[in-house]
C-alpha atoms as a PDB file:
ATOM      1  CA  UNK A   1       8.712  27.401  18.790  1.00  0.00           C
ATOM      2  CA  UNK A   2       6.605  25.671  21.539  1.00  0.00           C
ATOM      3  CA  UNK A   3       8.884  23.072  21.104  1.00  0.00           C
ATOM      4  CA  UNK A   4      12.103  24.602  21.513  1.00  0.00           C
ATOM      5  CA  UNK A   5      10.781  26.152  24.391  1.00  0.00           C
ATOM      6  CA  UNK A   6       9.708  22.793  26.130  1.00  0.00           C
ATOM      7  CA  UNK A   7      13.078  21.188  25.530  1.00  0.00           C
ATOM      8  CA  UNK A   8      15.297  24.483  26.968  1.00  0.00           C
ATOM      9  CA  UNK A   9      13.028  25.986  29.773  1.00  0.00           C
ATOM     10  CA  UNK A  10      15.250  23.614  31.925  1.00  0.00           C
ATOM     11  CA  UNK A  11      17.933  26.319  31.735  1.00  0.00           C
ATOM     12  CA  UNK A  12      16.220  28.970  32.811  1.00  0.00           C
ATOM     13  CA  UNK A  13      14.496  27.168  35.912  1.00  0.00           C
ATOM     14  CA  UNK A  14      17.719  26.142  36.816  1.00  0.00           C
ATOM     15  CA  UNK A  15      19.517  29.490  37.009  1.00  0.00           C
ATOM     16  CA  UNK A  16      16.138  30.513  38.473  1.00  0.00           C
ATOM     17  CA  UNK A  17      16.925  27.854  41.232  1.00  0.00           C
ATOM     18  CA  UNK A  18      20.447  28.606  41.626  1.00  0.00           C
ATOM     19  CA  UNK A  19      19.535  32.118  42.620  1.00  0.00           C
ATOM     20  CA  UNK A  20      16.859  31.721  44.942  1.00  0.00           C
ATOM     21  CA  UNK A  21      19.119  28.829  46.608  1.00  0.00           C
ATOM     22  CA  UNK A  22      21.927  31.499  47.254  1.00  0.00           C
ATOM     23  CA  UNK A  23      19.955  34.111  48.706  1.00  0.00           C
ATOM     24  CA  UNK A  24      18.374  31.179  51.520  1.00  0.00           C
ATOM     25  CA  UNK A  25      22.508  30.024  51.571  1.00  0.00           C
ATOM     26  CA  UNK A  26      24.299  33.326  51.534  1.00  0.00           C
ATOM     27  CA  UNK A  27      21.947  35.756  53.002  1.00  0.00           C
ATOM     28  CA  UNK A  28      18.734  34.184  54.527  1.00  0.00           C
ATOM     29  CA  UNK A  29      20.715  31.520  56.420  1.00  0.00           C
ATOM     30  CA  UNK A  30      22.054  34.117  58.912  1.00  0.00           C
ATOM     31  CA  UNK A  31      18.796  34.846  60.185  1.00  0.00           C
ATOM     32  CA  UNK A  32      18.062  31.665  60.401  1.00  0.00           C
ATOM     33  CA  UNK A  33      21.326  30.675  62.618  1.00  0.00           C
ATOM     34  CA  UNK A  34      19.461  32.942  65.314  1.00  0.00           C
ATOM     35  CA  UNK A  35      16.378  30.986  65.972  1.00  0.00           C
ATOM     36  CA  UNK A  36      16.394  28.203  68.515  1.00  0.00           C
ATOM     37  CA  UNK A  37      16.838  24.522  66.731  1.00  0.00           C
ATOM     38  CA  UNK A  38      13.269  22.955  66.129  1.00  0.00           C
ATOM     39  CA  UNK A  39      12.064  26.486  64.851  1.00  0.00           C
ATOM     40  CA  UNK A  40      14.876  26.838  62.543  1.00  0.00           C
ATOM     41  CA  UNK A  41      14.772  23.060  61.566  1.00  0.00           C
ATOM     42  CA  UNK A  42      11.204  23.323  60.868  1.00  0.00           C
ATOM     43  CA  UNK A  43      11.055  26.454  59.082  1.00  0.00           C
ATOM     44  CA  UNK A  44      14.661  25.305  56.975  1.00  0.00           C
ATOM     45  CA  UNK A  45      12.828  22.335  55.860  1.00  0.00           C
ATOM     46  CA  UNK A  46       9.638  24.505  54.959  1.00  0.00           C
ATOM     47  CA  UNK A  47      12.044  26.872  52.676  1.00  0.00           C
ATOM     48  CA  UNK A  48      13.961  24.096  51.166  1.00  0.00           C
ATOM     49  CA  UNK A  49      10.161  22.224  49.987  1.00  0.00           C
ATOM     50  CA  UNK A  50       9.219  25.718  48.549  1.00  0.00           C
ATOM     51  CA  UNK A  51      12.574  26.194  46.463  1.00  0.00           C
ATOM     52  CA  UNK A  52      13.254  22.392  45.409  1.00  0.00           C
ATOM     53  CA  UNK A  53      10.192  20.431  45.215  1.00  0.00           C
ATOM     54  CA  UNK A  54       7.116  22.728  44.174  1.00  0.00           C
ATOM     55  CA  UNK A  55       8.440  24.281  41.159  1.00  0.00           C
ATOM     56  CA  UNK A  56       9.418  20.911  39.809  1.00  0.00           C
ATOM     57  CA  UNK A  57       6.024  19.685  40.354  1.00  0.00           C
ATOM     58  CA  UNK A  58       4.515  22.763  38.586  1.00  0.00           C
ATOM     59  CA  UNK A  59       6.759  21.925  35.976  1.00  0.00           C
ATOM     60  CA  UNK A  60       6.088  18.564  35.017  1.00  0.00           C
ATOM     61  CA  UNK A  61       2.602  19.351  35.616  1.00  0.00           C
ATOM     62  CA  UNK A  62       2.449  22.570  33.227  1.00  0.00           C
ATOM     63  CA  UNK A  63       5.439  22.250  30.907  1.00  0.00           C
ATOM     64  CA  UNK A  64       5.615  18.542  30.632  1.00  0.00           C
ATOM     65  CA  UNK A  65       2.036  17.559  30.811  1.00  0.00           C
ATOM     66  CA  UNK A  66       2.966  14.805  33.128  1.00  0.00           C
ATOM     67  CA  UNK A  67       1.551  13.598  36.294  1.00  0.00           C
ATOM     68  CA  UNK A  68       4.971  14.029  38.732  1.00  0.00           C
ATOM     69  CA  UNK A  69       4.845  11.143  40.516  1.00  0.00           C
ATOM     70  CA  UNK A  70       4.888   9.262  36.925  1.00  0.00           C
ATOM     71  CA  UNK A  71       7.297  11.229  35.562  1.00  0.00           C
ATOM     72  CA  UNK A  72       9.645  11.982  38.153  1.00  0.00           C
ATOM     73  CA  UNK A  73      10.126   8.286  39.001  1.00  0.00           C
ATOM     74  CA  UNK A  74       8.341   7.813  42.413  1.00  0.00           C
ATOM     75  CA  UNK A  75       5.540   5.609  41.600  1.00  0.00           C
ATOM     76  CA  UNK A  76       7.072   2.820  38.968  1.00  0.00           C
ATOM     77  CA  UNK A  77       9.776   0.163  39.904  1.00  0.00           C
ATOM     78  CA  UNK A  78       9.469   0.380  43.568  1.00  0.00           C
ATOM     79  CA  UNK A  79      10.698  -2.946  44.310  1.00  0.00           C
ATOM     80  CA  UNK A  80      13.414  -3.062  42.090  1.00  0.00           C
ATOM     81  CA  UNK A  81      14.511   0.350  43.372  1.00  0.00           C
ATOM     82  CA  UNK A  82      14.723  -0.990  46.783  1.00  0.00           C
ATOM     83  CA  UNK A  83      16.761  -3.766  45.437  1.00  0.00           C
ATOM     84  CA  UNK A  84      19.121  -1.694  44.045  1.00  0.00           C
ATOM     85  CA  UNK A  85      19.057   0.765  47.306  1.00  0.00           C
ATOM     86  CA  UNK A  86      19.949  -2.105  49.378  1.00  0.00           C
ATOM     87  CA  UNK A  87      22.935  -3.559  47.711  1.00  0.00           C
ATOM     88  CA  UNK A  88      24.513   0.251  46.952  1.00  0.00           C
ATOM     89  CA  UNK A  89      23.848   0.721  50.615  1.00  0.00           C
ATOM     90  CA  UNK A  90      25.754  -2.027  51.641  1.00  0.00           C
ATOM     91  CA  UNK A  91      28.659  -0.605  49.431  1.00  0.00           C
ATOM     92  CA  UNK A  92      28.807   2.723  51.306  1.00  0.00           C
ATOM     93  CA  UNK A  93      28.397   0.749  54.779  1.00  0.00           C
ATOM     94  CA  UNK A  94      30.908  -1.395  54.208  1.00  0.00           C
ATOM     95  CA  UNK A  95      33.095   1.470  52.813  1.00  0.00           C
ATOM     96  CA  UNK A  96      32.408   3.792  55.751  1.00  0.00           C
ATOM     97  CA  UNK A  97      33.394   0.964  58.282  1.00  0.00           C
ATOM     98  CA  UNK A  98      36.609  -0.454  57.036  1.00  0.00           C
ATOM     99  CA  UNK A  99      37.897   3.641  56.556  1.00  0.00           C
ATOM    100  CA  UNK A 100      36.717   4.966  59.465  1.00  0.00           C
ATOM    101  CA  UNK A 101      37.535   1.977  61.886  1.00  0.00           C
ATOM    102  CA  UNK A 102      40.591   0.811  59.968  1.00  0.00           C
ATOM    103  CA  UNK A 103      42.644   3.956  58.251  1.00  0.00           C
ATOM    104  CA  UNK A 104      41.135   7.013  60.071  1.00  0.00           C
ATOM    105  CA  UNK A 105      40.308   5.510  63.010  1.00  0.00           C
ATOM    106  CA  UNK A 106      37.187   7.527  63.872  1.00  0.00           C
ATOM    107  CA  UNK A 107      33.987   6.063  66.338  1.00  0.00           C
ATOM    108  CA  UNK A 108      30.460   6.441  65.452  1.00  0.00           C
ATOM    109  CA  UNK A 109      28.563   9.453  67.277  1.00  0.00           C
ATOM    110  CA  UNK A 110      24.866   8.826  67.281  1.00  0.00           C
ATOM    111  CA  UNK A 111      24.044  12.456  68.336  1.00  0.00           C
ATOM    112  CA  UNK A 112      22.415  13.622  65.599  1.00  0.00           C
ATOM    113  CA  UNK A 113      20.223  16.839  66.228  1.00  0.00           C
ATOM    114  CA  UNK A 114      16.856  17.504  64.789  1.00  0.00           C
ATOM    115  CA  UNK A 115      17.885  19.946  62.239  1.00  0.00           C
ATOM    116  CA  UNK A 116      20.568  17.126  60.939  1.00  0.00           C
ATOM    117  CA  UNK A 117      18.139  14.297  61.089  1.00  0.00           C
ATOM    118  CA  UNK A 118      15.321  16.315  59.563  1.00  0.00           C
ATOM    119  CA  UNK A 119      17.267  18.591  56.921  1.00  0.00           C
ATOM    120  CA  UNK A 120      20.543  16.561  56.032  1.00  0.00           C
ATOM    121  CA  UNK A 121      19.538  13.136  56.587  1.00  0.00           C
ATOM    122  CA  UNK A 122      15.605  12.610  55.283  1.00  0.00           C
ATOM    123  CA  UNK A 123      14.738  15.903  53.593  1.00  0.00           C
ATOM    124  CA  UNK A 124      18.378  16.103  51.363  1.00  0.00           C
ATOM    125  CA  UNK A 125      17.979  12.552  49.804  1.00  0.00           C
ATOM    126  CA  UNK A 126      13.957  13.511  48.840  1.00  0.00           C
ATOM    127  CA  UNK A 127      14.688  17.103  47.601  1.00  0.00           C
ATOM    128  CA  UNK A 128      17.457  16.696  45.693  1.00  0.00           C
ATOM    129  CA  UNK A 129      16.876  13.360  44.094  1.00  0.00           C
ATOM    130  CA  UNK A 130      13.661  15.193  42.452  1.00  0.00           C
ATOM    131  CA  UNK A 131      15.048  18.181  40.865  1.00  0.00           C
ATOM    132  CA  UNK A 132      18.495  16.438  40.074  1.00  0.00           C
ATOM    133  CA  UNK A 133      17.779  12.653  38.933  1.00  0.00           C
ATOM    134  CA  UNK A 134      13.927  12.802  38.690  1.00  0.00           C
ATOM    135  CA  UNK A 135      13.741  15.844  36.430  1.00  0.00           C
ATOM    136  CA  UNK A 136      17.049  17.623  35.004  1.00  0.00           C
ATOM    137  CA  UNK A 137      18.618  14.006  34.063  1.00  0.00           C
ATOM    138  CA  UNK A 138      15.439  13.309  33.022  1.00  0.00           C
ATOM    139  CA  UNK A 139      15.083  16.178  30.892  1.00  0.00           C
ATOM    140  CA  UNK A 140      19.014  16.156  29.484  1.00  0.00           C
ATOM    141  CA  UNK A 141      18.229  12.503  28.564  1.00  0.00           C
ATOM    142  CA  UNK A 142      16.192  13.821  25.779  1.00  0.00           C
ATOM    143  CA  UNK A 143      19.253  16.100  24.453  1.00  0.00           C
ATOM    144  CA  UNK A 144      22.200  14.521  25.325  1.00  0.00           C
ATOM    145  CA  UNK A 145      23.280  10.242  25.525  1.00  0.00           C
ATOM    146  CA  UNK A 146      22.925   9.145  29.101  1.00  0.00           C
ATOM    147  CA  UNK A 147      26.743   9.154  30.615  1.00  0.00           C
ATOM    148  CA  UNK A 148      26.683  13.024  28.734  1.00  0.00           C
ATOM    149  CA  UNK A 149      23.471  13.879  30.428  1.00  0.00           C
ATOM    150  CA  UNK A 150      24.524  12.531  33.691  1.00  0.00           C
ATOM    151  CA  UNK A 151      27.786  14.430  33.731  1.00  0.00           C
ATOM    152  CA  UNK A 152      26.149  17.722  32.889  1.00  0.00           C
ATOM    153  CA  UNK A 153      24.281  16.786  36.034  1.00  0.00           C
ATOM    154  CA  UNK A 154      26.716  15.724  37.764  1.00  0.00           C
ATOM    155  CA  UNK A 155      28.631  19.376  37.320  1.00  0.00           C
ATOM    156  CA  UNK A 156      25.091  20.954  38.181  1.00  0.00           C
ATOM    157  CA  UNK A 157      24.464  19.320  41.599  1.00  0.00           C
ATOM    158  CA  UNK A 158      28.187  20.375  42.854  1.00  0.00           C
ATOM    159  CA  UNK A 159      27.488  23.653  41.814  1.00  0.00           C
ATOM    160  CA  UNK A 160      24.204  23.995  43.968  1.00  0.00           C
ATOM    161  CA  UNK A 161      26.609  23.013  46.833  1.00  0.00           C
ATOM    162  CA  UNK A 162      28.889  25.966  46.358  1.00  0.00           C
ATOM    163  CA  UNK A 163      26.940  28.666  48.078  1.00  0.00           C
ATOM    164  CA  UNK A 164      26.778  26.463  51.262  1.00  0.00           C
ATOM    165  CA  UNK A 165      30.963  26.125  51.353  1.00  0.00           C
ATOM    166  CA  UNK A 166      31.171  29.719  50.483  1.00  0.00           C
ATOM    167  CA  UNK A 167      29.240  30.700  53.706  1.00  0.00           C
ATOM    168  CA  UNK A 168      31.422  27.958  55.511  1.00  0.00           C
ATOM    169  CA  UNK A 169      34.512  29.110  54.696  1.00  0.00           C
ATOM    170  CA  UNK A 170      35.058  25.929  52.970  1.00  0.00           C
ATOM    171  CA  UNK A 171      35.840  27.254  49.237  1.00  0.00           C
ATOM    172  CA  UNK A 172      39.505  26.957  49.393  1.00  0.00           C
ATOM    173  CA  UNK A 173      42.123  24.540  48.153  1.00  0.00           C
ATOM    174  CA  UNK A 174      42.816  21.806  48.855  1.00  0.00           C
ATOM    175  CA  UNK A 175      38.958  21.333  50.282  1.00  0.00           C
ATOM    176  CA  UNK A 176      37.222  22.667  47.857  1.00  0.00           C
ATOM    177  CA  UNK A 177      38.568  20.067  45.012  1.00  0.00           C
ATOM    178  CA  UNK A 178      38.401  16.777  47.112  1.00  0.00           C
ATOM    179  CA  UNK A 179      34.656  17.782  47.889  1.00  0.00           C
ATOM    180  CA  UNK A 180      33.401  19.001  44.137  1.00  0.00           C
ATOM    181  CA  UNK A 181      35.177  15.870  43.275  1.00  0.00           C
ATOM    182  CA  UNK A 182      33.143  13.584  45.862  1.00  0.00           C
ATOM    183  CA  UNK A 183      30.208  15.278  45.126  1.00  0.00           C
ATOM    184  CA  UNK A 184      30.624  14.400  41.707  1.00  0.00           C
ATOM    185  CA  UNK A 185      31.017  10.890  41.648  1.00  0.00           C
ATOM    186  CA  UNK A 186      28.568  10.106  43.903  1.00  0.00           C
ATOM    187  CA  UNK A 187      26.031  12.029  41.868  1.00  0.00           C
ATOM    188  CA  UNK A 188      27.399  10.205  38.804  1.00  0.00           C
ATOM    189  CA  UNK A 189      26.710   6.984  40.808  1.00  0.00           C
ATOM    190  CA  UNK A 190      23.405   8.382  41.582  1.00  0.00           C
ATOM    191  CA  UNK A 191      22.564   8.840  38.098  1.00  0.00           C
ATOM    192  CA  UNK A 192      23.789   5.471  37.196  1.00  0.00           C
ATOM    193  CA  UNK A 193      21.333   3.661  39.784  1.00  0.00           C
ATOM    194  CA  UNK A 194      18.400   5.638  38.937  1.00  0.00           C
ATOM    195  CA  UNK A 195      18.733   4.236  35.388  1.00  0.00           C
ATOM    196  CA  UNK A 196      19.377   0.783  36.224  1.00  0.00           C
ATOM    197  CA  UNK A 197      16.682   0.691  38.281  1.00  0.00           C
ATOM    198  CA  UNK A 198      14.149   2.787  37.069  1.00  0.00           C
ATOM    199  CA  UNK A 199      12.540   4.265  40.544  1.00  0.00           C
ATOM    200  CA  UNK A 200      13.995   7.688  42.430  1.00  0.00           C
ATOM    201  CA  UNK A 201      13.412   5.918  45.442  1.00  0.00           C
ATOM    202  CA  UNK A 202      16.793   3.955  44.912  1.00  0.00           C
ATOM    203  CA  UNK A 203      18.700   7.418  45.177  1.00  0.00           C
ATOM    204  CA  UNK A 204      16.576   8.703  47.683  1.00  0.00           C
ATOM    205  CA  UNK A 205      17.690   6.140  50.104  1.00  0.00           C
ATOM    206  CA  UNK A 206      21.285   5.572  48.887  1.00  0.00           C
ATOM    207  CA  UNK A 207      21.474   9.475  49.431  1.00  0.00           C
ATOM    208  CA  UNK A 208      19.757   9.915  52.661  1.00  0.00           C
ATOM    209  CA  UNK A 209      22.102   6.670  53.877  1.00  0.00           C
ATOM    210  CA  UNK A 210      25.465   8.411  52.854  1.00  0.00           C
ATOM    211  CA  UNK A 211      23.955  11.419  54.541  1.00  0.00           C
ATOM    212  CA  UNK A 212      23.443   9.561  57.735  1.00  0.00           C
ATOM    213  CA  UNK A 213      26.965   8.342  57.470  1.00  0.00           C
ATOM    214  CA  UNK A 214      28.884  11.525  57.510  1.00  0.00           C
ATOM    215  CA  UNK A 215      26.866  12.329  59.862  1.00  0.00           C
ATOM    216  CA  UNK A 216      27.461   9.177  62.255  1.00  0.00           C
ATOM    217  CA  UNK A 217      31.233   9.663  61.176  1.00  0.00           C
ATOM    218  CA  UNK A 218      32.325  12.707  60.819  1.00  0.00           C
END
């Protein structure tokens, strides 16, 4: 029984997570548009720690019986992960360039604010790299053969984005397929690299990079 319940707890901490994440995206996120910038940057970032990153530590501390810097991926492989974050970063540079120069014809706008540089740029890659490569694939790599586990995933970590387009106004077709779509394959990709490379700081950077990209772009 103790079993059982190690190996499928994952399902209820995500739905857990899903929950709490749409109440901050769908309901808490209005008060927060009314504070100035660094406030609501700071105290966005603060939230986002709480809901991602502690109760995946608690986790693998409690449930697993793991240190979480071990398990999670952050302390082995460093330099190979960096090896493998710098050539898939020169993939999405290069990628970036030619489309937006050559086809679409866009210019680079360094004004990033705060809020974007703190909570889209170096918090995203950190936060979600944890719960979605360092633990859950992880975790469905016990259950399921790797490209399986990394699908199921894959379908989890566009469905965390949902709540966010919702609030947008972005869940409507056509938007709403090319960006599930995107979201999937890069988290795919992210999967992919973790493995290969054995360290979460890989995806952490590649992430936070294609962050910073959209945001330089677009």
């Amino acid at each position: 029984m103790d079993l059982k319940i190690n190996k499928n707890y994952i399902w209820g901490y995500f739905i857990t997570f899903f929950a709490l994440w749409c109440i901050r995206e769908l309901w808490l996120v209005q008060y927060l548009d009314l504070m100035n910038s660094v406030p609501r940057a700071i105290l966005s970032a603060v939230i986002k720690v709480v809901i991602w990153i502690i109760p995946v530590l608690i986790l693998v501390k409690v449930m697993e019986k793991a240190v979480p810097l071990s398990y999670l991926g952050l302390r082995y492989n460093f330099r190979k992960g960096l090896k493998w974050a710098g050539w898939v970063s020169l993939v999405f540079i290069s990628y970036f360039i030619i489309l937006n120069f050559t086809v679409l014809h866009n210019n680079i706008d360094f004004r990033i604010g705060f809020n974007e540089l703190l909570n889209t740029v170096l918090l995203v890659g950190i936060t979600e790299e944890i719960v979605f490569r360092g633990f859950l694939l992880k975790k469905l790599m016990n259950s399921f053969k790797f490209w399986i586990a990394n699908a199921i995933t894959s379908l989890l970590f566009v469905s965390i984005h949902f709540p966010i387009w919702f609030y947008k106004g972005l869940f409507e077709f056509p938007y709403i397929l090319t960006t599930s779509l995107t979201a999937f394959i890069l988290s795919v990709i992210f999967g992919y690299v973790y493995k290969k490379s054995g360290s979460l700081w890989s995806v952490i950077v590649i992430h936070s990079l294609y962050n910073l990209l959209v945001s330089l772009f677009y």
